[in-house]
Protein backbone atom coordinates (compact mmCIF):
# COMPACT_ATOMS: atom_id res chain seq x y z
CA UNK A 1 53.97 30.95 -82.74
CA UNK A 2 50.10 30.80 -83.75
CA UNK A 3 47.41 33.12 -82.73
CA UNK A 4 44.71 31.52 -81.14
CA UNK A 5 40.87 32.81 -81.67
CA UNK A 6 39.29 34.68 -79.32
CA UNK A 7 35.63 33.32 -78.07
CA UNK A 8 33.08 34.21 -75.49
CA UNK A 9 33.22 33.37 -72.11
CA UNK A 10 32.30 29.48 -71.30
CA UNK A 11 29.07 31.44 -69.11
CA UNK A 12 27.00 32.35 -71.54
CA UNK A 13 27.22 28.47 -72.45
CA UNK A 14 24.54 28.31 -69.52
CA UNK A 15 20.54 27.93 -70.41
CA UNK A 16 18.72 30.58 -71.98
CA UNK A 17 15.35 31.66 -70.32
CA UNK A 18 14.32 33.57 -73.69
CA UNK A 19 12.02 35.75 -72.33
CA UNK A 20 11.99 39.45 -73.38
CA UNK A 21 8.58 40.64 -71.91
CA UNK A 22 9.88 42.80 -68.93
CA UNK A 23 6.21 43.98 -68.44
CA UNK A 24 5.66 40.91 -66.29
CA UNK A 25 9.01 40.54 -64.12
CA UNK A 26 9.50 43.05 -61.29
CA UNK A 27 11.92 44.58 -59.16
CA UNK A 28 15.58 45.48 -59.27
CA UNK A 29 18.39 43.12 -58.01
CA UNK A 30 21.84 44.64 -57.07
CA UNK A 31 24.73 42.95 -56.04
CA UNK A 32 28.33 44.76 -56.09
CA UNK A 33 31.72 43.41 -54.89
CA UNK A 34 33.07 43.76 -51.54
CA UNK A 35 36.80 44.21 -52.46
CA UNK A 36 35.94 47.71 -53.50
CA UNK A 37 35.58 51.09 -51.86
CA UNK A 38 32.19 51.61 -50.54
CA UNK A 39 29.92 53.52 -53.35
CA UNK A 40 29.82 57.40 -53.35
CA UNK A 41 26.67 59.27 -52.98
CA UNK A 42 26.70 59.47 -56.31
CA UNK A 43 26.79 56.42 -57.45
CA UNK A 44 23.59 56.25 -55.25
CA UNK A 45 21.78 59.02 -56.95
CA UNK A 46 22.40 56.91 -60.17
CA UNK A 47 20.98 54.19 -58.95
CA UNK A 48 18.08 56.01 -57.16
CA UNK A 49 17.03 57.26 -60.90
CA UNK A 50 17.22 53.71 -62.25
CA UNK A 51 15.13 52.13 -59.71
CA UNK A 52 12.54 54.88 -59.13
CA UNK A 53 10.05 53.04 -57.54
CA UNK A 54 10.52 49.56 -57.46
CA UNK A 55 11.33 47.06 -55.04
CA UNK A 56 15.40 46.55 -54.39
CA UNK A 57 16.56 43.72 -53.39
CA UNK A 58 20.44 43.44 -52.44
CA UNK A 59 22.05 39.72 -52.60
CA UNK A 60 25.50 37.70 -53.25
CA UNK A 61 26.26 35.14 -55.72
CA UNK A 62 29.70 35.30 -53.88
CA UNK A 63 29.88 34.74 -50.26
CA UNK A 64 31.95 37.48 -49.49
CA UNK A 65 29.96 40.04 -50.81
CA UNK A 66 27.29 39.18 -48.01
CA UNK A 67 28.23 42.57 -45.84
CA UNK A 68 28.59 44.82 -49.03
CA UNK A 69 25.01 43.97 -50.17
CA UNK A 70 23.87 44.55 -46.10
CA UNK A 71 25.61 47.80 -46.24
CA UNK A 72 23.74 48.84 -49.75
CA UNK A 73 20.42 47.67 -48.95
CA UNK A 74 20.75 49.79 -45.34
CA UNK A 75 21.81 53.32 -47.27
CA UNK A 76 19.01 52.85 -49.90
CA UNK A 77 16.51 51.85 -47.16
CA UNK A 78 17.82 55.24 -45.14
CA UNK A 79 17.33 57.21 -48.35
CA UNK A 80 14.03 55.89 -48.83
CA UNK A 81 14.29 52.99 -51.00
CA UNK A 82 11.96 50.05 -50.60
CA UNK A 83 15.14 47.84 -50.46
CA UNK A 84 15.88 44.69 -48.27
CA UNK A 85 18.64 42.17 -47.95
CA UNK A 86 17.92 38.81 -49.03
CA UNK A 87 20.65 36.56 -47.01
CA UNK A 88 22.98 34.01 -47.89
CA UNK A 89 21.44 32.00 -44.47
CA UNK A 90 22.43 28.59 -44.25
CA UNK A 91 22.64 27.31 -48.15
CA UNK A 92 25.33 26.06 -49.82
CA UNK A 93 27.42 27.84 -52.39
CA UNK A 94 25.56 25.29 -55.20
CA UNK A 95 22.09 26.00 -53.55
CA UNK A 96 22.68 30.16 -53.43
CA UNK A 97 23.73 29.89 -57.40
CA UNK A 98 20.28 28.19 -57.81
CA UNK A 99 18.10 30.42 -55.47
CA UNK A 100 20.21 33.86 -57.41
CA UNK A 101 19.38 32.61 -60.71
CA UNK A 102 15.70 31.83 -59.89
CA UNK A 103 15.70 35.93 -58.68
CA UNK A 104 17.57 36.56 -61.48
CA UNK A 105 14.36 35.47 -63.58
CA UNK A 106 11.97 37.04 -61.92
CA UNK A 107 13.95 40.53 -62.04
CA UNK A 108 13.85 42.82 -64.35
CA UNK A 109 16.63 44.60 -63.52
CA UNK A 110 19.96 43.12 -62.33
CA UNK A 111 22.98 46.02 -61.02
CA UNK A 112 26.26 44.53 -60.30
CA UNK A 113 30.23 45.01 -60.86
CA UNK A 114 30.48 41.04 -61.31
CA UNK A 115 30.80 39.74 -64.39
CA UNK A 116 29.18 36.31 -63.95
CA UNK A 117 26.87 38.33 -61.96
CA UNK A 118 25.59 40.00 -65.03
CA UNK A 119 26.04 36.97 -67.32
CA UNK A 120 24.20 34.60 -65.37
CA UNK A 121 21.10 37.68 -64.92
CA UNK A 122 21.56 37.83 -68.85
CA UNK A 123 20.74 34.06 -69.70
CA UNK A 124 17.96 34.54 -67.03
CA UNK A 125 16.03 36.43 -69.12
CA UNK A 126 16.58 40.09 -67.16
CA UNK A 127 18.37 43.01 -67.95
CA UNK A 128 22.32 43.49 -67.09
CA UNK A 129 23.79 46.85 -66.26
CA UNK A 130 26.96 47.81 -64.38
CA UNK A 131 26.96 50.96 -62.98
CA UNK A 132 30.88 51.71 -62.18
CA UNK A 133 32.98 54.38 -60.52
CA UNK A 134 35.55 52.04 -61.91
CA UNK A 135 37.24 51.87 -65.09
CA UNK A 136 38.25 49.45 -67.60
CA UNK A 137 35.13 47.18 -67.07
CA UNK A 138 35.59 43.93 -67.60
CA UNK A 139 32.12 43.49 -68.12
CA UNK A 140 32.38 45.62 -70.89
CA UNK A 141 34.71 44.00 -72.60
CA UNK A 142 33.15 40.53 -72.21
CA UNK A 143 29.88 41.59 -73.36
CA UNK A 144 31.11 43.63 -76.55
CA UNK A 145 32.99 40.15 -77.14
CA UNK A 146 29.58 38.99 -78.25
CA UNK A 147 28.71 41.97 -80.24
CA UNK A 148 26.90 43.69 -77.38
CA UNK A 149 28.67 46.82 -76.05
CA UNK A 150 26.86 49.26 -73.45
CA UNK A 151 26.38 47.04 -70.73
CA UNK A 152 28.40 49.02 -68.44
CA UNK A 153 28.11 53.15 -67.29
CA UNK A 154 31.48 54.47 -65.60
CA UNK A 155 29.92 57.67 -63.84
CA UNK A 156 32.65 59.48 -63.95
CA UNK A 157 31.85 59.72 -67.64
CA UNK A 158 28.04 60.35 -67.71
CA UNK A 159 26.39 63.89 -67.55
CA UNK A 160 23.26 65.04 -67.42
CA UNK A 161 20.45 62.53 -67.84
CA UNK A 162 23.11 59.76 -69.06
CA UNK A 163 22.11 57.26 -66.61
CA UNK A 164 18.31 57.40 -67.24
CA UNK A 165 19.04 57.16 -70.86
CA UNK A 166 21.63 54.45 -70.04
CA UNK A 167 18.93 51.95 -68.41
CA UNK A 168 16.10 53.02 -70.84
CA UNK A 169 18.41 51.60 -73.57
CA UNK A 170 18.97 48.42 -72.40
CA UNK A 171 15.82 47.65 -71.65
CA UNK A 172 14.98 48.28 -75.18
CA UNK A 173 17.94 46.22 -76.35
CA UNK A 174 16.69 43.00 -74.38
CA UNK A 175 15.66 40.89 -77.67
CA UNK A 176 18.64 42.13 -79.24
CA UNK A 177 20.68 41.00 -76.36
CA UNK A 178 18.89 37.20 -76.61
CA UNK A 179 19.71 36.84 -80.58
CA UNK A 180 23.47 37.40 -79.09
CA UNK A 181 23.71 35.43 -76.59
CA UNK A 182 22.06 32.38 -79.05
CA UNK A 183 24.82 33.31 -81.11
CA UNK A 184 27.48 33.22 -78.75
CA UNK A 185 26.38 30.07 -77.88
CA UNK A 186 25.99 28.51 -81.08
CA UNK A 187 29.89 29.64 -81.70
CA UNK A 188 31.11 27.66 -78.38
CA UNK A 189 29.19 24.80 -79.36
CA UNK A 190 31.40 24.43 -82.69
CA UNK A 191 34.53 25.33 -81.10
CA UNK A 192 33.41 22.61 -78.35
CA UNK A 193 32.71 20.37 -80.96
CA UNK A 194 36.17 20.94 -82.99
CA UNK A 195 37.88 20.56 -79.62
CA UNK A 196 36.21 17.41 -79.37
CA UNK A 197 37.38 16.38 -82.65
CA UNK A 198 40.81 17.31 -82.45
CA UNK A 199 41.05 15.03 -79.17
CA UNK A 200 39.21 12.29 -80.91
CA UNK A 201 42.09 12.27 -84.07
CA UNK A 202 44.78 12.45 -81.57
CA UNK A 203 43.54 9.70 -78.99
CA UNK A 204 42.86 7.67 -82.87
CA UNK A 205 46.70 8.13 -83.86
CA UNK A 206 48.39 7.34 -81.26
CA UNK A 207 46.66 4.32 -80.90
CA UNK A 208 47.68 3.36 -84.32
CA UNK A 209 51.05 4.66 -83.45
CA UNK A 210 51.60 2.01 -80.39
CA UNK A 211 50.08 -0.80 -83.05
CA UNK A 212 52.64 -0.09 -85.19
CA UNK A 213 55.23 0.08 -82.62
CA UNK A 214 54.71 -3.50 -81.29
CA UNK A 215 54.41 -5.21 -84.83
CA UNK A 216 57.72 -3.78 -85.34
């Protein structure tokens, strides 16, 4: 049996906003999953030294997530936070993708446990951490599939000033993360294209195969 190749996800297939001055985007967007246990205070003072002093802005690129990013915008607002909950409301799923990703460029920060979350934040032009309690990321390993590994901090890992460190460095790594993505891009347009291809031969013989049958 063959091996096939391994490639990056289809999301990073989605427009670039190539961008890497974070000097003019502002504030931090977070938006974690609600199928997990609610964050620890800890995982709150990690976020607290990321943020410092921005604005916060909790939202959902899935539905479902709606009362996790309420309950996350209402403990950073209690622990003094200048954070607010920017609703779902009355838009459709396709309308929310667009409004998120418009945020998404304006940000200059994006915190979430979602994958596509961070993916979609990445092409955007802002920069994508995950700040876990949970381990094996999948970001992680989606990210490093493109040659870009860091994008995810399990806390129960990081000492000392790990997490500042953590979000200084990936600010600093925003170009870097850019030339990537163009590059993982690049490499789904050619397997696209051989897919193509291969589809193209196949539809071409068996059409010569059923002229062949009926002269026969």
């Amino acid at each position: 049996m063959g091996v096939g190749r391994s490639t990056p996800d289809t999301a990073f297939q989605e427009a670039l906003q190539i961008d890497n001055d974070l000097d003019r985007r502002s504030g931090v967007i977070i938006s974690m999953r609600a199928k997990r246990d609610f964050p620890s205070d800890a995982w709150f003072a990690a976020i607290a030294q990321v943020v410092g002093d921005r604005k916060v802005i909790t939202l959902s690129q899935v539905r479902e997530d709606e009362d996790r990013s309420r309950e996350i915008a209402t403990r950073l607002s209690d622990l003094g936070a200048d954070a607010r909950l920017d609703p779902w409301g009355s838009r459709s799923d396709l309308e929310q993708e667009r409004y998120v990703r418009a945020l998404y460029g304006q940000s200059s920060l994006v915190i979430s446990d979602r994958l596509h979350v961070l993916i979609l934040a990445s092409c955007a032009g802002s920069v994508p951490l995950e700040i876990t309690e949970h381990a094996p990321s999948k970001a992680e390993e989606h990210f490093a599939a493109i040659g870009y590994t860091g994008v995810s901090l399990n806390l129960s890992q990081a000492t000392g000033d790990a997490v500042a460190k953590f979000a200084i460095e990936a600010a600093s790594r925003r170009a870097s993360l850019t030339s990537l993505m163009l590059a993982a891009q690049a490499q789904l347009d050619a397997v696209e294209s051989e897919i193509h291809g291969l589809i193209a031969r196949k539809n071409i013989s068996e059409v010569n195969n059923h002229q062949g049958a009926r002269k026969k």
